[in-house]
Each structure stands twice: as structure tokens, then as C-alpha cells.
Protein backbone atom coordinates (compact mmCIF):
# COMPACT_ATOMS: atom_id res chain seq x y z
CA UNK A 1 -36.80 -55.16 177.45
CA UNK A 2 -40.17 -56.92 177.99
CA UNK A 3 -40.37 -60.79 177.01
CA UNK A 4 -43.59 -61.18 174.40
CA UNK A 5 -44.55 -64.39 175.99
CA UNK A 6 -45.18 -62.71 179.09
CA UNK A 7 -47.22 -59.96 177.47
CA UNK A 8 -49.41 -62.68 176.02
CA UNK A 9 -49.88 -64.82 179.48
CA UNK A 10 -50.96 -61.27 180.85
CA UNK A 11 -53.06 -60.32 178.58
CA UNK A 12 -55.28 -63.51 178.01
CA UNK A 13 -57.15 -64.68 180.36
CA UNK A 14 -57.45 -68.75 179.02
CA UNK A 15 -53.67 -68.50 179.65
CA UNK A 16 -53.53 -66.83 182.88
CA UNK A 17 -56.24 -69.26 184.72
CA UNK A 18 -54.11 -72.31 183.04
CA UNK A 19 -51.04 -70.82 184.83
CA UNK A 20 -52.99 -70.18 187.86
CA UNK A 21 -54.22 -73.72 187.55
CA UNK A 22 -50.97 -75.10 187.43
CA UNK A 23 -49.42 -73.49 190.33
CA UNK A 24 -51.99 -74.65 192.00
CA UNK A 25 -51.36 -78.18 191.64
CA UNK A 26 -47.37 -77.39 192.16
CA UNK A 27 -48.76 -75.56 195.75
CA UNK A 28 -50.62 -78.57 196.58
CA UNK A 29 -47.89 -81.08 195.74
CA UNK A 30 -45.28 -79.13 197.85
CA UNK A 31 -47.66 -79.29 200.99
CA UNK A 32 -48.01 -83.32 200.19
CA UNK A 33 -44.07 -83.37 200.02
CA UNK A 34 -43.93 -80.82 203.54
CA UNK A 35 -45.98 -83.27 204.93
CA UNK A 36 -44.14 -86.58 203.90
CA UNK A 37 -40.87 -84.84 204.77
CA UNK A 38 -42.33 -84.06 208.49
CA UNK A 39 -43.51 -87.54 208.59
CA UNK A 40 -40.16 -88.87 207.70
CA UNK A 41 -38.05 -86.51 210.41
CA UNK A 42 -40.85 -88.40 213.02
CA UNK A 43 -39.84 -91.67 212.24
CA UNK A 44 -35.98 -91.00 211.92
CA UNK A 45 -36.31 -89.26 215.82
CA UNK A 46 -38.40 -92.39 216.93
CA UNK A 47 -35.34 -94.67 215.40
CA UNK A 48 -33.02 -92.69 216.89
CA UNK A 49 -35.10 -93.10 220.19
CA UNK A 50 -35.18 -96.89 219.87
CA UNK A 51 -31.24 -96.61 219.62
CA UNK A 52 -30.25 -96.82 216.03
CA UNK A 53 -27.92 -94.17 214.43
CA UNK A 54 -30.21 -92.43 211.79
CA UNK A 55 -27.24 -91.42 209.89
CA UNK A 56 -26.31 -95.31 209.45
CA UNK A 57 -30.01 -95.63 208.57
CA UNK A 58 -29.42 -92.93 206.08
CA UNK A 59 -27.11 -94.49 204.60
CA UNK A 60 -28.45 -98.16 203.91
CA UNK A 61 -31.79 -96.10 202.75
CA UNK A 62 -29.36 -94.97 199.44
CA UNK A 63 -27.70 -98.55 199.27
CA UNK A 64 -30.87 -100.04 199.22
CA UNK A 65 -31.99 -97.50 196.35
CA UNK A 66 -28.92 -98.96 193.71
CA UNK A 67 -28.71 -101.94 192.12
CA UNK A 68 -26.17 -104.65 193.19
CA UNK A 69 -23.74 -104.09 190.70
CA UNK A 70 -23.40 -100.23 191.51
CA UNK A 71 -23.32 -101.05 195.29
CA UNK A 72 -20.15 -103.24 194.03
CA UNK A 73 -18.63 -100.84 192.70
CA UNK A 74 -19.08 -98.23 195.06
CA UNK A 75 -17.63 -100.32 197.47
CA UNK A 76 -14.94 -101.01 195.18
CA UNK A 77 -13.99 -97.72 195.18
CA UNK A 78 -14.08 -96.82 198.67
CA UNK A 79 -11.95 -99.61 199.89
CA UNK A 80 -9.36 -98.28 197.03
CA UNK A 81 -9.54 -94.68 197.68
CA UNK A 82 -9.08 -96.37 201.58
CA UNK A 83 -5.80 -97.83 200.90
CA UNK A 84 -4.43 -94.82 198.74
CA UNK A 85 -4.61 -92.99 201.82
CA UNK A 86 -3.64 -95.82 204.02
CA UNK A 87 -6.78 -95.97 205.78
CA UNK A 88 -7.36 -99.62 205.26
């Protein structure tokens, strides 16, 4: 069963270059994020290097990300899930 919106992208050209156009800009965005994301693993090695635990690091990266109120609460939660299984 072919999909009629396909048959249309393939058979005008305005459409297809559009397409082409756009994938294009999604290619060059992934490389960008590649990029970032290798420059990100550099720093986390060189923290770990310096003696910090990037996992810790990690970790107060998503704290710092949330407002205070959800960090509350959060925390909240932890230290009760903690003591229902006697872990505090």
C-alpha cells in the first residue's frame, strides 16, 4: 500500500529540495550537538583528573537545572522512600 504523500514529495521537485533542505540543517545540527557532546566528555575527564567524582558532578548539573521548590521535594521524597526501607 503506497502512502500518497510520499508519491507527491517524489514526484515534485519544490518538495523534494525543501526536504533535502531540511535534512540538511537536521545533519548540520547533529554534528554541532557531536561536537558539544565531545567537548563535554573532555571536560568531565579533566574534572575527573583534577579529583572530583563526575558522577557527583552529574548530579548537581540536574539539581542545578530545577527550581528550588522541586529540589524540595525531591529531596523530600528520597529521605522518605530512605526511611521506608530503613536506610535513614
Amino acid at each position: 500500500m503506497s502512502n500518497p504523500g510520499m508519491a507527491d514529495v517524489a514526484d515534485s521537485g519544490v518538495a523534494a529540495e525543501e526536504l533535502k533542505q531540511f535534512i540538511s540543517r537536521l545533519e548540520h545540527i547533529q554534528d554541532r550537538i557531536d561536537d558539544l557532546n565531545g567537548d563535554k566528555k573532555e571536560v568531565y575527564a579533566e574534572l575527573k583528573g583534577r579529583g572530583f567524582n563526575p558522577k557527583i558532578v552529574k548530579q548537581i548539573m540536574a539539581l542545578r537545572r530545577k527550581d528550588a521548590a522541586e529540589v524540595q521535594e525531591d529531596e523530600a521524597l528520597l529521605e522518605l522512600y530512605k526511611q521506608a526501607l530503613g536506610m535513614a
